[in-house]
N, C-alpha and C. Protein backbone atom coordinates (compact mmCIF):
# COMPACT_ATOMS: atom_id res chain seq x y z
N UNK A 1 79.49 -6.89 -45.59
CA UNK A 1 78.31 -6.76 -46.45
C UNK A 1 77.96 -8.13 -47.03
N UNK A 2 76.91 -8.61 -47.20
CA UNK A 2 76.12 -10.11 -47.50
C UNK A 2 76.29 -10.01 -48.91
N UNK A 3 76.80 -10.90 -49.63
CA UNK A 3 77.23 -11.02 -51.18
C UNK A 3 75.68 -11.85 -51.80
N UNK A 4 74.35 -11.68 -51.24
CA UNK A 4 73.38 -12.51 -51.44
C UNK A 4 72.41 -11.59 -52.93
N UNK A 5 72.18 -11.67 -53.18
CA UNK A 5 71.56 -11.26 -54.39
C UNK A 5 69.71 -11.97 -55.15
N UNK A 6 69.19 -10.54 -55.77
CA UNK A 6 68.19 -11.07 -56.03
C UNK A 6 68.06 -11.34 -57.49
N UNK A 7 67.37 -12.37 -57.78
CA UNK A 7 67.50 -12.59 -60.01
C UNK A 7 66.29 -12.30 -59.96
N UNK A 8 65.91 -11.90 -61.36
CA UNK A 8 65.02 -11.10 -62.24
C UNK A 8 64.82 -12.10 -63.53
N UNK A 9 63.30 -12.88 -63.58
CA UNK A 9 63.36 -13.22 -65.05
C UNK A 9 62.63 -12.42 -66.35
N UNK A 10 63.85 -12.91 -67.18
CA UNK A 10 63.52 -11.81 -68.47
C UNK A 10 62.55 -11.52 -68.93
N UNK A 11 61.11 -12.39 -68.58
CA UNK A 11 60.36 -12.53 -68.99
C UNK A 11 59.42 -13.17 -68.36
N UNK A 12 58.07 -12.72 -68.36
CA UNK A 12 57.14 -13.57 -67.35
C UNK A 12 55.91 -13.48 -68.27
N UNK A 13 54.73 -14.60 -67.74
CA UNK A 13 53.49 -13.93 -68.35
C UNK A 13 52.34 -14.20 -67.54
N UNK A 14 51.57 -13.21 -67.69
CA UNK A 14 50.36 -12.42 -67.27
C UNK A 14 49.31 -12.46 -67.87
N UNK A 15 48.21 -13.10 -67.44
CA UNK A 15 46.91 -13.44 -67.96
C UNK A 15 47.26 -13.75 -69.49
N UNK A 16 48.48 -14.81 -69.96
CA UNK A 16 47.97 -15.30 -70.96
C UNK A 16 49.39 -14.48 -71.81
N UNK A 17 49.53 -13.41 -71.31
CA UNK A 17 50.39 -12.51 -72.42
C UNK A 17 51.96 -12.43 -71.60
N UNK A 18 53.18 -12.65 -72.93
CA UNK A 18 53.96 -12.16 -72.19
C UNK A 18 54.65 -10.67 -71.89
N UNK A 19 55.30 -10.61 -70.53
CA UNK A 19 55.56 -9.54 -70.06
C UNK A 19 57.20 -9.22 -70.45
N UNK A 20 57.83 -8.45 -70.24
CA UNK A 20 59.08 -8.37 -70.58
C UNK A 20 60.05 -7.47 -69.32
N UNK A 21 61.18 -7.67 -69.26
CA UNK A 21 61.69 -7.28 -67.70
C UNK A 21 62.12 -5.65 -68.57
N UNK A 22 61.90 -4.15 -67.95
CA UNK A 22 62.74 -3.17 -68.46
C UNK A 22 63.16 -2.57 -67.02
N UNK A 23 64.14 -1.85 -67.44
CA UNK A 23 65.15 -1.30 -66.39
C UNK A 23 64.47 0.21 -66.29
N UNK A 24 64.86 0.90 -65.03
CA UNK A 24 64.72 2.51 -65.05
C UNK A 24 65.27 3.31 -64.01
N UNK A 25 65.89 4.70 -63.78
CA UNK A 25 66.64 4.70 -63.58
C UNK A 25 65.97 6.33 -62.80
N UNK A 26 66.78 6.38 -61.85
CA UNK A 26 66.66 7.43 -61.07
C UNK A 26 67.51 8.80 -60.59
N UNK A 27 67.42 9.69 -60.07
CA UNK A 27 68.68 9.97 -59.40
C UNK A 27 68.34 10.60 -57.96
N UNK A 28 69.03 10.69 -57.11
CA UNK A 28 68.71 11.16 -55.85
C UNK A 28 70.36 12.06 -55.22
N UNK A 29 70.16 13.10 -54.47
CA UNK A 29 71.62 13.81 -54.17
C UNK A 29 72.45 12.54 -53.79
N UNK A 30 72.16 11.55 -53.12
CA UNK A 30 73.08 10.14 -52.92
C UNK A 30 73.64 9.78 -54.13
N UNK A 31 73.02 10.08 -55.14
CA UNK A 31 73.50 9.22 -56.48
C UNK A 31 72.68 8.88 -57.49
N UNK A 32 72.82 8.27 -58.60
CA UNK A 32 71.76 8.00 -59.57
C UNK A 32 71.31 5.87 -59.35
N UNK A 33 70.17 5.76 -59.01
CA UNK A 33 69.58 4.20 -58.68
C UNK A 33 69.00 3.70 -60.38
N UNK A 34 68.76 2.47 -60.12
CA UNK A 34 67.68 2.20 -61.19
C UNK A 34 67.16 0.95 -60.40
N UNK A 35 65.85 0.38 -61.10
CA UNK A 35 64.89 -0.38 -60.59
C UNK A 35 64.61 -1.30 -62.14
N UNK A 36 63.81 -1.96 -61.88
CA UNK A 36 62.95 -3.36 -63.24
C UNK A 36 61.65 -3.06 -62.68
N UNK A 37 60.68 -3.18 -64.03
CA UNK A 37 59.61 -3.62 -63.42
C UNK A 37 59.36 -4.52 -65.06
N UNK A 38 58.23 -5.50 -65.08
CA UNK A 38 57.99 -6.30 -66.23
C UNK A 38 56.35 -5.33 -67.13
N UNK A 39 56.44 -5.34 -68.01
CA UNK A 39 55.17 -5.00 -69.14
C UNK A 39 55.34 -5.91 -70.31
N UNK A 40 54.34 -5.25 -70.49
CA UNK A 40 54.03 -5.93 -71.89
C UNK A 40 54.83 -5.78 -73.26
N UNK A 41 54.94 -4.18 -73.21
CA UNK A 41 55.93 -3.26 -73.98
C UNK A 41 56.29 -2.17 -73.57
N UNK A 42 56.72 -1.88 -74.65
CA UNK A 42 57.67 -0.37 -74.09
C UNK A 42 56.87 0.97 -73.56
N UNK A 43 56.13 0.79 -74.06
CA UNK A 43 54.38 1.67 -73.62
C UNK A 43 53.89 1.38 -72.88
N UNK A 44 53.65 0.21 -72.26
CA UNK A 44 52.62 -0.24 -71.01
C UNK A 44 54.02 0.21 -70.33
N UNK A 45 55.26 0.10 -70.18
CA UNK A 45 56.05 0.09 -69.14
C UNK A 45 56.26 1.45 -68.91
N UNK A 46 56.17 2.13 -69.96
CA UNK A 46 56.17 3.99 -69.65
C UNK A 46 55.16 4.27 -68.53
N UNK A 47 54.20 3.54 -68.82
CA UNK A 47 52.61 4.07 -68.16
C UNK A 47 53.06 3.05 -67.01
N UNK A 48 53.66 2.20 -66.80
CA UNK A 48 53.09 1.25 -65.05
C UNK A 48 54.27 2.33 -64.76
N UNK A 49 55.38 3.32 -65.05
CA UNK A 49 56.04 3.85 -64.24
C UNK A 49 55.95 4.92 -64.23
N UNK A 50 54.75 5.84 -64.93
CA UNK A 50 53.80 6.87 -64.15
C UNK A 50 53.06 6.52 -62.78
N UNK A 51 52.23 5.11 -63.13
CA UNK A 51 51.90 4.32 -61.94
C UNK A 51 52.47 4.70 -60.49
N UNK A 52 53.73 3.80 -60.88
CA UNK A 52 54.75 3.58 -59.96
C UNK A 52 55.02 5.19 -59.28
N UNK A 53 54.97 5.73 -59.79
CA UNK A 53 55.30 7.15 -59.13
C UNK A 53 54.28 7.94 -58.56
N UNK A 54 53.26 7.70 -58.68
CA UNK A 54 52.04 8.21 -58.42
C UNK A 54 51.53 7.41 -57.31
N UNK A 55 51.82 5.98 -57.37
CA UNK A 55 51.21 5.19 -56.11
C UNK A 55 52.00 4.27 -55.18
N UNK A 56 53.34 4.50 -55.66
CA UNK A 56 54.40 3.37 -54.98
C UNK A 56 54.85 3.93 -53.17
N UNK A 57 55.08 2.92 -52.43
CA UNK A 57 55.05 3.15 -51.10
C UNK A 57 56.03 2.35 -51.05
N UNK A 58 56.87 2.49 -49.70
CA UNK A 58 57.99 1.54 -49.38
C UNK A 58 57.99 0.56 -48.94
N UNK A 59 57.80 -0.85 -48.85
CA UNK A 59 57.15 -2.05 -48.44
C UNK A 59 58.15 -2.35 -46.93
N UNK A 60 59.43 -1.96 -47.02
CA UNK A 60 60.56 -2.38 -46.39
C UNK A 60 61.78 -2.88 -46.82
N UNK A 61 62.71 -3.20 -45.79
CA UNK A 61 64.47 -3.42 -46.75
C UNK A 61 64.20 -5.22 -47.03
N UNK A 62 64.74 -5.43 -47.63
CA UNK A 62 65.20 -6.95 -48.59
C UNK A 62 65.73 -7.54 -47.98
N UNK A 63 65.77 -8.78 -47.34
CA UNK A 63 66.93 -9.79 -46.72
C UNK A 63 66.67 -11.15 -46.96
N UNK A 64 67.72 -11.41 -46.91
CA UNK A 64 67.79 -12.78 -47.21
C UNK A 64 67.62 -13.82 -46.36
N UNK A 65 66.69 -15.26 -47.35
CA UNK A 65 66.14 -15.77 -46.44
C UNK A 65 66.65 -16.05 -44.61
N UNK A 66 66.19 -16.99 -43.55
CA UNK A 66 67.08 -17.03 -42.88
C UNK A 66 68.16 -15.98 -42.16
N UNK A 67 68.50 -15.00 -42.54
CA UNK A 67 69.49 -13.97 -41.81
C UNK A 67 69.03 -12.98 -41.21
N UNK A 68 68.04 -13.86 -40.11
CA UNK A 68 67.47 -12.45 -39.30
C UNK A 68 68.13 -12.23 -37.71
């Protein structure tokens, strides 16, 4: 298994405002996951992960640069 990893900054900003990184968490019969996404606050991040559930699609798996 590839020990390669992705970082997350705590904080970003967006048209001017900053965003903040929050965690969330799932479960599936495999097990319980969690994910990040960045908002503004704790409220915009409730609502982008109604979003997220309502319009999210699977883009594909993650790899690291180079290791194809």
């Amino acid at each position: 298994m590839s020990k390669g990893k992705v970082e997350l900054d705590l904080s970003c900003e967006v048209k001017g405002r900053k965003w903040d990184l929050y965690g969330f968490s799932y479960e599936t019969p495999d097990g319980k996951f969690g994910g990040y996404l960045h908002a503004s606050s704790p409220e915009h991040a409730s609502y982008m992960l109604e979003e997220l559930k309502a319009t999210a699609v699977l883009d594909g798996q993650i790899v690291e640069s180079g290791s194809f």
